[in-house]
PDB file of N, CA and C in Angstrom:
ATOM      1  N   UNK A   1       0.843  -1.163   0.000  1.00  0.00           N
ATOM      2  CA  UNK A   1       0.000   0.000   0.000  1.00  0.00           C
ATOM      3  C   UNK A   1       0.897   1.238   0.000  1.00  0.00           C
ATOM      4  N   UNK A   2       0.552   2.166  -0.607  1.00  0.00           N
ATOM      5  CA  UNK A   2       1.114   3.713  -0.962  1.00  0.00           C
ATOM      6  C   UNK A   2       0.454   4.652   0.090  1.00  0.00           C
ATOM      7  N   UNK A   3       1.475   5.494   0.772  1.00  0.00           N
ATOM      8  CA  UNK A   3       0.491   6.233   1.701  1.00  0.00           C
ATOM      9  C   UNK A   3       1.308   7.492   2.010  1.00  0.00           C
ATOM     10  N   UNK A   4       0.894   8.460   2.156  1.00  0.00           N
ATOM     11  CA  UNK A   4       1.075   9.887   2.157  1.00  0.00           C
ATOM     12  C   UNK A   4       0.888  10.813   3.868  1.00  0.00           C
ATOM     13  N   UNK A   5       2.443  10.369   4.619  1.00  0.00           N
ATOM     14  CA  UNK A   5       1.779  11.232   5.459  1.00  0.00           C
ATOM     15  C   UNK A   5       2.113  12.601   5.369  1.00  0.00           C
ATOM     16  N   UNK A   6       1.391  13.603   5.497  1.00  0.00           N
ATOM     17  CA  UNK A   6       1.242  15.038   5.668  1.00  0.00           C
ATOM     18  C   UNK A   6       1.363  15.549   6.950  1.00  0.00           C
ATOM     19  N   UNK A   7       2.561  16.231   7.408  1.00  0.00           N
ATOM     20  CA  UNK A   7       2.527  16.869   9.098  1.00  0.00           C
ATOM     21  C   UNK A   7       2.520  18.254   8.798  1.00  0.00           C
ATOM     22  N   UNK A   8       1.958  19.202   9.442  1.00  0.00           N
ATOM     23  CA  UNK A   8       1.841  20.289   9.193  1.00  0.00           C
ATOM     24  C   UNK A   8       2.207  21.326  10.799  1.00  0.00           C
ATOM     25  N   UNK A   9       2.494  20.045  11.806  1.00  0.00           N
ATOM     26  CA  UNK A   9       2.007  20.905  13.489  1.00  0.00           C
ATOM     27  C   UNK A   9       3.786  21.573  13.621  1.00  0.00           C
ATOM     28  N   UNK A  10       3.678  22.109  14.939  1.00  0.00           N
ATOM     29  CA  UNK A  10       5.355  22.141  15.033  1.00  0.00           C
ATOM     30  C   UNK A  10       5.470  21.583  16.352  1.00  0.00           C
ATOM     31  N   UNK A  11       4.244  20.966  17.118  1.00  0.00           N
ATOM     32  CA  UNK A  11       4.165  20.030  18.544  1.00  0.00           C
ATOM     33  C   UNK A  11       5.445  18.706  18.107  1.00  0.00           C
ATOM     34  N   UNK A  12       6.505  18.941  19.370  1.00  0.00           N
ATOM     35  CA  UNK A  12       6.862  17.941  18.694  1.00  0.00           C
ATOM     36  C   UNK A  12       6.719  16.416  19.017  1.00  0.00           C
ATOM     37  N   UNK A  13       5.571  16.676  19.830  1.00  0.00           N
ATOM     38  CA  UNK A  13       4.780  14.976  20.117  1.00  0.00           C
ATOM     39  C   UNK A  13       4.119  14.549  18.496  1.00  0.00           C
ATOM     40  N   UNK A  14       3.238  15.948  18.215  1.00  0.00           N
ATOM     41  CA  UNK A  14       3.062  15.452  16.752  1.00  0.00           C
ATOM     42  C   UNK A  14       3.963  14.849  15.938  1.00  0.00           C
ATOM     43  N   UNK A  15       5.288  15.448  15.955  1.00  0.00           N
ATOM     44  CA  UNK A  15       5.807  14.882  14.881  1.00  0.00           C
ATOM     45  C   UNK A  15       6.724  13.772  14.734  1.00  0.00           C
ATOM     46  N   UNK A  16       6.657  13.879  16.229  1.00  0.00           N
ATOM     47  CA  UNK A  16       7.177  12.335  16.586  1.00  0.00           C
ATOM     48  C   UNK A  16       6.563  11.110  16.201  1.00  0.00           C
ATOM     49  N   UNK A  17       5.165  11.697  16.874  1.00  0.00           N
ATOM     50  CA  UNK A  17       4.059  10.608  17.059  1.00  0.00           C
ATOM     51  C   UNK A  17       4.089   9.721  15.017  1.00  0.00           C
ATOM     52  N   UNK A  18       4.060  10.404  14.206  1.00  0.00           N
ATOM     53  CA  UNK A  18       3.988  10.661  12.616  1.00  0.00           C
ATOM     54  C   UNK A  18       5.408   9.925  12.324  1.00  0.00           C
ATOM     55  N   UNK A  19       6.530  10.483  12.631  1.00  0.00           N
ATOM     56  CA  UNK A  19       7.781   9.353  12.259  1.00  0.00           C
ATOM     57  C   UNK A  19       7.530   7.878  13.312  1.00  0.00           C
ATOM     58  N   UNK A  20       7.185   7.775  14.172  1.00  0.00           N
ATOM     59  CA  UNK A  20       6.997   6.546  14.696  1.00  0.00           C
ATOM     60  C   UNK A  20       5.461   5.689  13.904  1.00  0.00           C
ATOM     61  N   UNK A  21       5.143   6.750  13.431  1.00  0.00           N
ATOM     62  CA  UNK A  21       3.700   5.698  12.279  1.00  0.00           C
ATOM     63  C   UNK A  21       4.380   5.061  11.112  1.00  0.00           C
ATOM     64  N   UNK A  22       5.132   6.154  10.667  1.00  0.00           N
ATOM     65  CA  UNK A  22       5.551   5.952   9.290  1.00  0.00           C
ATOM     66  C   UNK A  22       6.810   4.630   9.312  1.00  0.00           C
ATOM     67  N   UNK A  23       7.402   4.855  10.401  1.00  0.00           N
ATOM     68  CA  UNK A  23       8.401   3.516  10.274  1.00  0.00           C
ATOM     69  C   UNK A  23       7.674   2.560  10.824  1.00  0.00           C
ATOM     70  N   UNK A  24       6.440   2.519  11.653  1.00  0.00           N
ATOM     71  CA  UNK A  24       5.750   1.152  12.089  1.00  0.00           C
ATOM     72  C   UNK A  24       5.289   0.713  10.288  1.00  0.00           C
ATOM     73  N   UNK A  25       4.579   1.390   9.576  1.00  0.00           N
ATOM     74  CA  UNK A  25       4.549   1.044   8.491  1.00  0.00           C
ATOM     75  C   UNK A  25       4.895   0.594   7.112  1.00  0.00           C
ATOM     76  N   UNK A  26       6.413   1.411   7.704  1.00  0.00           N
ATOM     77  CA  UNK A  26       7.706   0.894   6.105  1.00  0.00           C
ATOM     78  C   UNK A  26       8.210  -0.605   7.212  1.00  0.00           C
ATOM     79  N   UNK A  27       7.991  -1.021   7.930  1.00  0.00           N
ATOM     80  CA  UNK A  27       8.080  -2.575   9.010  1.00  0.00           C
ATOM     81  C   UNK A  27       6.976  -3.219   8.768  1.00  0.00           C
ATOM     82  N   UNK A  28       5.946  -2.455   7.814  1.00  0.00           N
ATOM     83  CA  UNK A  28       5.044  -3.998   7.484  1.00  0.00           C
ATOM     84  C   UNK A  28       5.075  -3.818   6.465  1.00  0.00           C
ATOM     85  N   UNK A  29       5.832  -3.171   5.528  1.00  0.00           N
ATOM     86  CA  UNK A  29       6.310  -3.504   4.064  1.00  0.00           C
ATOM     87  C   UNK A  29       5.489  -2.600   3.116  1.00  0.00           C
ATOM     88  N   UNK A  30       5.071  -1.478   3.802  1.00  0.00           N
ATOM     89  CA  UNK A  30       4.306  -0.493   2.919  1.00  0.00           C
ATOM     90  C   UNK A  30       5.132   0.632   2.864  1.00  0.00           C
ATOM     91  N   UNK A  31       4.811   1.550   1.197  1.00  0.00           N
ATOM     92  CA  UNK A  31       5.808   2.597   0.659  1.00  0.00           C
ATOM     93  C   UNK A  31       4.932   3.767   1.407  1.00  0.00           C
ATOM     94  N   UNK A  32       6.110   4.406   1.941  1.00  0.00           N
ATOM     95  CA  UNK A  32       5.858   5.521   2.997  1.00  0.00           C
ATOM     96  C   UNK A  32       6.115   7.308   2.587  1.00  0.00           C
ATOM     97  N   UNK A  33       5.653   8.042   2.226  1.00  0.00           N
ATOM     98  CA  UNK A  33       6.633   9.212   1.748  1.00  0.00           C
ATOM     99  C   UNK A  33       5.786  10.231   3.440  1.00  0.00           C
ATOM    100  N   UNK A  34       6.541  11.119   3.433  1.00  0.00           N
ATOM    101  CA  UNK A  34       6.198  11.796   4.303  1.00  0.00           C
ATOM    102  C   UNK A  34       6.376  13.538   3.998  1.00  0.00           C
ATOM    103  N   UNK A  35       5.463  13.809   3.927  1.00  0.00           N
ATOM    104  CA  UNK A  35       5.380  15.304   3.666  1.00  0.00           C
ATOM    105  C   UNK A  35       5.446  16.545   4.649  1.00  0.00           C
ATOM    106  N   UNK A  36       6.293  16.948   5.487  1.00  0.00           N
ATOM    107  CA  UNK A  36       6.420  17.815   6.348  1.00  0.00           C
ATOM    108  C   UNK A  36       6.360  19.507   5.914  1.00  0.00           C
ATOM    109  N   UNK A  37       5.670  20.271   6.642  1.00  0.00           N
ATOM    110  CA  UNK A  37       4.981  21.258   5.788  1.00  0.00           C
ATOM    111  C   UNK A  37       5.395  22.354   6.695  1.00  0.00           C
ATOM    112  N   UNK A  38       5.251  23.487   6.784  1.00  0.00           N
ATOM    113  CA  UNK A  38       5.099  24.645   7.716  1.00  0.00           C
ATOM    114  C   UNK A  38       6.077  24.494   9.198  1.00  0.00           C
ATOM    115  N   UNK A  39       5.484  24.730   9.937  1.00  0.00           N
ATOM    116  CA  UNK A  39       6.491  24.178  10.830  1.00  0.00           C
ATOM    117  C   UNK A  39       7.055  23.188  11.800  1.00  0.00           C
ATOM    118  N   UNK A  40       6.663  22.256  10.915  1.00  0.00           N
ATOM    119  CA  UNK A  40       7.423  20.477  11.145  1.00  0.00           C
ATOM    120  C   UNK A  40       8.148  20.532  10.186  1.00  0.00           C
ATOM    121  N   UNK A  41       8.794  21.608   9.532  1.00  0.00           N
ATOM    122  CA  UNK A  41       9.977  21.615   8.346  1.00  0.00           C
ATOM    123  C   UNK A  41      11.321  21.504   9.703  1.00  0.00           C
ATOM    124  N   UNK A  42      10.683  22.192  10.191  1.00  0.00           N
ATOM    125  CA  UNK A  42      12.503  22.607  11.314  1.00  0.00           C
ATOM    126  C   UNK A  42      12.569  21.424  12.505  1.00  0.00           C
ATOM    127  N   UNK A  43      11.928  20.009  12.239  1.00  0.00           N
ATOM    128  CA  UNK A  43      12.070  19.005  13.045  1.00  0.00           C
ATOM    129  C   UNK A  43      13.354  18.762  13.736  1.00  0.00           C
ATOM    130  N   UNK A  44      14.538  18.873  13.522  1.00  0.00           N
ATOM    131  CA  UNK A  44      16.136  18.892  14.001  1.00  0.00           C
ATOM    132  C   UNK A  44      15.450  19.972  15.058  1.00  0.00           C
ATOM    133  N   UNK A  45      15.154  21.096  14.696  1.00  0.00           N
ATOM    134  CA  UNK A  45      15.347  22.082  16.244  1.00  0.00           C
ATOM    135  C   UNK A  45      14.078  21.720  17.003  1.00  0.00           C
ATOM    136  N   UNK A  46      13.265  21.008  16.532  1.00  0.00           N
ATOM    137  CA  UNK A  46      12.473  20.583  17.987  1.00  0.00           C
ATOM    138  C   UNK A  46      12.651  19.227  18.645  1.00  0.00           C
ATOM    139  N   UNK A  47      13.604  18.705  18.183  1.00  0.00           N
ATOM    140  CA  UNK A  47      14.200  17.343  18.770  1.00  0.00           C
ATOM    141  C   UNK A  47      14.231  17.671  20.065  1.00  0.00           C
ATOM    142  N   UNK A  48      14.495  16.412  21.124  1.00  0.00           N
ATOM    143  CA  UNK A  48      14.863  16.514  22.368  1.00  0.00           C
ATOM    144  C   UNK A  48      15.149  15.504  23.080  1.00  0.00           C
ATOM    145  N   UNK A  49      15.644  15.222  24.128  1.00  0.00           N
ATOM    146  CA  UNK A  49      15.787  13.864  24.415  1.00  0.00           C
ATOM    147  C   UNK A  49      14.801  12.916  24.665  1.00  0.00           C
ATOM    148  N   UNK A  50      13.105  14.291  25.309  1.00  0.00           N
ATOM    149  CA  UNK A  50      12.183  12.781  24.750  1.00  0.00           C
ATOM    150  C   UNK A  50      11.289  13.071  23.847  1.00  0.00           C
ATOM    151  N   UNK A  51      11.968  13.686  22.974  1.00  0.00           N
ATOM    152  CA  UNK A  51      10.976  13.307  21.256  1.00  0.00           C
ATOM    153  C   UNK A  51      12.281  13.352  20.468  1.00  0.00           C
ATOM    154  N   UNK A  52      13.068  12.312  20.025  1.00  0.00           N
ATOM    155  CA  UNK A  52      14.374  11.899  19.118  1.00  0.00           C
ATOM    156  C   UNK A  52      14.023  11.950  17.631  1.00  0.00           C
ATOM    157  N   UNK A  53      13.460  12.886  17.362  1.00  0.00           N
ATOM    158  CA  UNK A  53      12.863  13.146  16.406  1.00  0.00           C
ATOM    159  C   UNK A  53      14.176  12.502  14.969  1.00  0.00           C
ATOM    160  N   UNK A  54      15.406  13.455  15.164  1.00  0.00           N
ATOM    161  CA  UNK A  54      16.191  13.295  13.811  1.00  0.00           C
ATOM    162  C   UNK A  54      16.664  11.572  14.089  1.00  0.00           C
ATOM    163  N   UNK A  55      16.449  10.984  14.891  1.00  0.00           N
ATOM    164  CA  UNK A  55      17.096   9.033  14.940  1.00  0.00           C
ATOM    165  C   UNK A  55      15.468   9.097  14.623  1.00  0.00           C
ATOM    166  N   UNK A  56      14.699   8.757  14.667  1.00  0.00           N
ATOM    167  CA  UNK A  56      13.298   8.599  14.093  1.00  0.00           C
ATOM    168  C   UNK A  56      13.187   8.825  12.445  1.00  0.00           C
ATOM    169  N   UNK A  57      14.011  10.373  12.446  1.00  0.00           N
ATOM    170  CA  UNK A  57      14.163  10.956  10.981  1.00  0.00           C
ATOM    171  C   UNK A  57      14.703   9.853  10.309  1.00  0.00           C
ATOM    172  N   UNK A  58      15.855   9.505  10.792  1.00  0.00           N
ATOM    173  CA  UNK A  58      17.130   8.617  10.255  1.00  0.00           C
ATOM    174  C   UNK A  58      17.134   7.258   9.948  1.00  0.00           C
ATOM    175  N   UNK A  59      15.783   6.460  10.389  1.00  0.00           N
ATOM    176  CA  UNK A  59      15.529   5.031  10.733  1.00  0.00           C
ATOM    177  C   UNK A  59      14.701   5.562   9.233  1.00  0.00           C
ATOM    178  N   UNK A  60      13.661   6.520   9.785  1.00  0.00           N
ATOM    179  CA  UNK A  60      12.585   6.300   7.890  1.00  0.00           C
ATOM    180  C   UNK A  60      13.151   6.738   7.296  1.00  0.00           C
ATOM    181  N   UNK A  61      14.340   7.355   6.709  1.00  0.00           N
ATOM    182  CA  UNK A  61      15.130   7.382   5.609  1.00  0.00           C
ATOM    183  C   UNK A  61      15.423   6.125   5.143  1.00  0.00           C
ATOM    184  N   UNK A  62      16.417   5.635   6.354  1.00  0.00           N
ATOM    185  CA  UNK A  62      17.060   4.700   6.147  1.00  0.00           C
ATOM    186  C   UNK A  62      16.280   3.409   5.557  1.00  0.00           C
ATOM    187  N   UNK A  63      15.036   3.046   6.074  1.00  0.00           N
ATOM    188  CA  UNK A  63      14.285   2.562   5.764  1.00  0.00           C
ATOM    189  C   UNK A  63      13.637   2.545   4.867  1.00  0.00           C
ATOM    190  N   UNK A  64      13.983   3.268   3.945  1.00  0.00           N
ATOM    191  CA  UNK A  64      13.275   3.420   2.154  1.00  0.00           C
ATOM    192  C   UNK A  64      12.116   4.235   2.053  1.00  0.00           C
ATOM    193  N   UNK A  65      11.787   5.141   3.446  1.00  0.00           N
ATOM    194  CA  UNK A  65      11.108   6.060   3.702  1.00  0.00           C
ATOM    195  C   UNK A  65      11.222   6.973   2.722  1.00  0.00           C
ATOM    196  N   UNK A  66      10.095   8.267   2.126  1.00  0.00           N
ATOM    197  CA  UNK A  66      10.698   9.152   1.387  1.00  0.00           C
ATOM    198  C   UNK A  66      10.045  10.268   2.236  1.00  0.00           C
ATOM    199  N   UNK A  67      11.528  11.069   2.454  1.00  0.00           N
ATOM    200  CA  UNK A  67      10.965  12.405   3.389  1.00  0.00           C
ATOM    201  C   UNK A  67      10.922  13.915   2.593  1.00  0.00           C
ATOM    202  N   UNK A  68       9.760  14.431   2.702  1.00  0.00           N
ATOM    203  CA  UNK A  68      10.129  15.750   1.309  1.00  0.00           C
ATOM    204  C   UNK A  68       9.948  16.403   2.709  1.00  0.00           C
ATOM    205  N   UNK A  69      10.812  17.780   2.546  1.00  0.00           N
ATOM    206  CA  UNK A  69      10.644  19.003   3.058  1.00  0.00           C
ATOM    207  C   UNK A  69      10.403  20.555   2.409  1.00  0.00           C
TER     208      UNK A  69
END
C-alpha cells in the first residue's frame, strides 16, 4: 500500500508521534513518503531527548522512507 503522510504541526509529540507511524509502516512492508509542511519543516530544532525526532528521521530514511521538506 502507498500512503502519504502530511505533518503540518510544530508540537513535537506530533511529529514524533507521525515518524513513529511511518516507520511502524515501512516494518510492514508499505511505501511511505512523508510530507512535512510549515512548521514540522525545522524538526532537528524541535528534537529533544524525549521526542528523538532526527534518529526517528534517520531510521525512515534509512528505511526506504521518502521524506520531502
Amino acid at each position: 500500500m502507498k500512503t502519504t503522510l502530511m505533518v503540518c504541526s510544530g508540537d513535537p509529540e506530533v511529529v514524533w508521534n507521525a515518524f513513529r507511524m511511518g516507520n511502524l509502516m515501512l516494518e510492514q512492508m508499505d511505501d511511505v513518503t512523508m510530507f512535512l509542511n510549515g512548521p514540522a519543516v525545522r524538526y532537528t530544532s524541535l528534537a529533544s531527548e524525549e521526542f528523538p525526532l532526527v534518529d526517528l528521521a534517520k531510521v525512515f530514511t534509512l528505511s526506504e522512507g521518502v521524506l520531502l521538506a
